[in-house]
Structure formats: structure tokens, C-alpha cells
C-alpha atoms as a PDB file:
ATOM      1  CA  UNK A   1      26.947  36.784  39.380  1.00  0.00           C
ATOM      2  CA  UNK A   2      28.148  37.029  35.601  1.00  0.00           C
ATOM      3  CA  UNK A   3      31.338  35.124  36.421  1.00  0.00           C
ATOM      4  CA  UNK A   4      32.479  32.474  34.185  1.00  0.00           C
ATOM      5  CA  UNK A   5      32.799  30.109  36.767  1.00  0.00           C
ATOM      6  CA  UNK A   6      29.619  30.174  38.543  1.00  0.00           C
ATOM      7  CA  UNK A   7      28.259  27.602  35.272  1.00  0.00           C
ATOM      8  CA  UNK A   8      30.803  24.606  36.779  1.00  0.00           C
ATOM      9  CA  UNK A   9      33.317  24.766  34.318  1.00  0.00           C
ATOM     10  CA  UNK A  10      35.871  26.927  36.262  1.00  0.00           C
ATOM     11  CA  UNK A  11      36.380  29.158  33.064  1.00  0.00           C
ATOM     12  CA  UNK A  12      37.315  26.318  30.991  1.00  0.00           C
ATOM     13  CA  UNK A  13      37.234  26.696  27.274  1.00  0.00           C
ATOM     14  CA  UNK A  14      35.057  24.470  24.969  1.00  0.00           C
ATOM     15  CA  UNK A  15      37.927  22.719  23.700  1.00  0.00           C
ATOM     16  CA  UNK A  16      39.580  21.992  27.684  1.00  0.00           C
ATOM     17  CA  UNK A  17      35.946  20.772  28.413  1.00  0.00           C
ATOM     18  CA  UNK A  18      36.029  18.200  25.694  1.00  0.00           C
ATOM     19  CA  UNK A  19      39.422  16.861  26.156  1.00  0.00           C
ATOM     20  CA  UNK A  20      38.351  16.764  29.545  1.00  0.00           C
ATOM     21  CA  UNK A  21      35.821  14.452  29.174  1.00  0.00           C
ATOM     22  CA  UNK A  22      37.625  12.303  26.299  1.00  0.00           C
ATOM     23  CA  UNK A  23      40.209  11.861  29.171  1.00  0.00           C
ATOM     24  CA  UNK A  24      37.541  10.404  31.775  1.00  0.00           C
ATOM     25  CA  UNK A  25      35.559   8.613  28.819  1.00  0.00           C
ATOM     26  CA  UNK A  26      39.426   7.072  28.544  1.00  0.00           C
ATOM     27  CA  UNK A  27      39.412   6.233  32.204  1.00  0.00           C
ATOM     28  CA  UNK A  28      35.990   4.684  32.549  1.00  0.00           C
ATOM     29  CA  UNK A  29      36.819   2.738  29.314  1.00  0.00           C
ATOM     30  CA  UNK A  30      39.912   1.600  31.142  1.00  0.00           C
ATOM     31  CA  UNK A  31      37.853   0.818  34.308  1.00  0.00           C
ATOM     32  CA  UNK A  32      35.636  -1.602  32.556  1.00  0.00           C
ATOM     33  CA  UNK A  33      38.090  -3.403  30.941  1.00  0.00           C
ATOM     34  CA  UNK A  34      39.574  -3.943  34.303  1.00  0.00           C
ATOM     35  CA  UNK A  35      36.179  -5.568  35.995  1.00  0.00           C
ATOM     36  CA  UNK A  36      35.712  -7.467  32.675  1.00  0.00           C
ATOM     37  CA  UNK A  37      38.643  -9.213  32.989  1.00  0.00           C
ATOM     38  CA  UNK A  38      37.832  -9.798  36.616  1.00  0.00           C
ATOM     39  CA  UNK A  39      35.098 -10.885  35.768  1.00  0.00           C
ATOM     40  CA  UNK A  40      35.656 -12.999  32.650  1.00  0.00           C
ATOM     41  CA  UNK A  41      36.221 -16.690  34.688  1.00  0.00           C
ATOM     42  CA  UNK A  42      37.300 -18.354  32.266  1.00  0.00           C
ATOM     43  CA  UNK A  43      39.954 -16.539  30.482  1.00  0.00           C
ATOM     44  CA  UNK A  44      41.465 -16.643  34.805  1.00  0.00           C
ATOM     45  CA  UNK A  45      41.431 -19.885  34.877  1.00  0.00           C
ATOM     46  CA  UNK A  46      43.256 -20.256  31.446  1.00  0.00           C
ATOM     47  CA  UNK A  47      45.827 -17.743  32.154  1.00  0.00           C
ATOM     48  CA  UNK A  48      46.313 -20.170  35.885  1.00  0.00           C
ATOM     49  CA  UNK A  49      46.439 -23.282  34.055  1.00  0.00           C
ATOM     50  CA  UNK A  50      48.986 -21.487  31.892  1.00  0.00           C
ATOM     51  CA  UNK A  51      50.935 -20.298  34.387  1.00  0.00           C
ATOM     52  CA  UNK A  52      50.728 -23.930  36.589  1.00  0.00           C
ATOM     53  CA  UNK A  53      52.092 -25.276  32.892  1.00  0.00           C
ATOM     54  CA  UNK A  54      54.616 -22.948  32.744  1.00  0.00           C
ATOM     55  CA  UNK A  55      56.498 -23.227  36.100  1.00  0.00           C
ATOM     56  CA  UNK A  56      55.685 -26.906  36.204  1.00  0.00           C
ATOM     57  CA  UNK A  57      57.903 -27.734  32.800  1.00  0.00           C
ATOM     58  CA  UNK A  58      61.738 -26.385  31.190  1.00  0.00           C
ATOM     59  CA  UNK A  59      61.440 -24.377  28.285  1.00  0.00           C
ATOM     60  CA  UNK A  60      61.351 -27.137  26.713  1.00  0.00           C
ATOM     61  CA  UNK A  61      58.168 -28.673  27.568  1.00  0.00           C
ATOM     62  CA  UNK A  62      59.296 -31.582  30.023  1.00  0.00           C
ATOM     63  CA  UNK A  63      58.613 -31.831  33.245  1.00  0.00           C
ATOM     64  CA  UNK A  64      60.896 -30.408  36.006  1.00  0.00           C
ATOM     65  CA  UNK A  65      62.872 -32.608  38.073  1.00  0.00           C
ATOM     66  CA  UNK A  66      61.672 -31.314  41.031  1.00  0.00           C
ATOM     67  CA  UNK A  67      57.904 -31.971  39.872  1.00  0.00           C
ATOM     68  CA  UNK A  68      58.337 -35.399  38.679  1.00  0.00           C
ATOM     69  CA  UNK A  69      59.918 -35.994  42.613  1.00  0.00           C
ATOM     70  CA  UNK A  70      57.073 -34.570  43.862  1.00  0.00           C
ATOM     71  CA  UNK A  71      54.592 -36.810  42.338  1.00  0.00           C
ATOM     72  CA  UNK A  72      56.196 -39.427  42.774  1.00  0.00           C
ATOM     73  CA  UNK A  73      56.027 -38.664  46.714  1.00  0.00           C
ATOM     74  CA  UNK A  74      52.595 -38.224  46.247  1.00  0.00           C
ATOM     75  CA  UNK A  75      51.799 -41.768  44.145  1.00  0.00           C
ATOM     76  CA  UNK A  76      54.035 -43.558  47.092  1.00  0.00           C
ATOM     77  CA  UNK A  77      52.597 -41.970  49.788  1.00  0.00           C
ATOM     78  CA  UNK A  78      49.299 -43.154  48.694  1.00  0.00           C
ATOM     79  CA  UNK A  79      50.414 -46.361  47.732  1.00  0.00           C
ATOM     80  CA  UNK A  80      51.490 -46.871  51.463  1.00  0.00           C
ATOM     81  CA  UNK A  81      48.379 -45.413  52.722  1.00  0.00           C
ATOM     82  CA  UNK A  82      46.196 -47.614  50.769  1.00  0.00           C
ATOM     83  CA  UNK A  83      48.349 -51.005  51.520  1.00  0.00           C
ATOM     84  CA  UNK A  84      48.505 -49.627  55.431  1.00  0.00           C
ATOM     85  CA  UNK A  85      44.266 -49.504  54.926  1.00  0.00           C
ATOM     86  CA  UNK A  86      44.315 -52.701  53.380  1.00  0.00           C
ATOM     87  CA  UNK A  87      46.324 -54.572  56.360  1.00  0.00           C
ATOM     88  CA  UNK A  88      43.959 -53.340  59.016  1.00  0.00           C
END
């Protein structure tokens, strides 16, 4: 009954014990960042307008090619669909 492990540290020293729990104080730390920034709505929607901005334009800040075709689908396509309305 005078073992050293029966108290729950499993013979640990002092100095294991606190690095120990340093190390899951780091962890938990890390955890909550993690939800935070789950969390934190805003800061997701900036980093998805950011990333929307960045695939939508070259390096150089103009539009893609390929985007400027596909909204100009989009404007004629509703162009016809309001004319096509507007007849019947």
C-alpha cells in the first residue's frame, strides 16, 4: 500500500508532473484557439471573400478571362429572360 503509484502519478517526479501539465495546458490552449476561430464569423467570412478575390483576379488585380465570360453569360442570360418575360 506504500507504493508510489497508488497516489495517480505512476511514480512521476515533481518536475515530469509539471511539464506534464504545461504540455496539456499547451494543448487546451491550442484547442481553444481552434473553436475561436470557428467560431469567430466574421474573420470566415473575410478570409472567403479573400479567397473568392483571389481566384477570381491575376496577380495583378484584374479580372480573369474566364470570370469576365462568365458574367457576361450571366448579364445575357438575364437579359433574354427578362425580354422573353416581357413578350409574353
Amino acid at each position: 500500500m506504500g507504493d508510489s503509484s497508488s497516489n495517480g502519478t505512476g511514480g512521476q517526479t515533481p518536475q515530469q508532473i509539471e511539464a506534464d501539465i504545461a504540455a496539456q495546458r499547451e494543448q487546451l490552449a491550442d484547442t481553444v484557439d481552434q473553436l475561436t476561430a470557428k467560431l469567430d464569423v466574421k474573420s470566415q467570412a473575410q478570409a472567403r471573400v479573400a479567397e473568392v478575390r483571389d481566384r477570381a483576379t491575376t496577380d495583378d488585380g484584374k479580372p480573369r478571362p474566364e470570370v469576365l465570360a462568365a458574367a457576361g453569360s450571366l448579364v445575357a442570360m438575364a437579359i433574354v429572360l427578362v425580354w422573353w418575360r416581357h413578350r409574353s
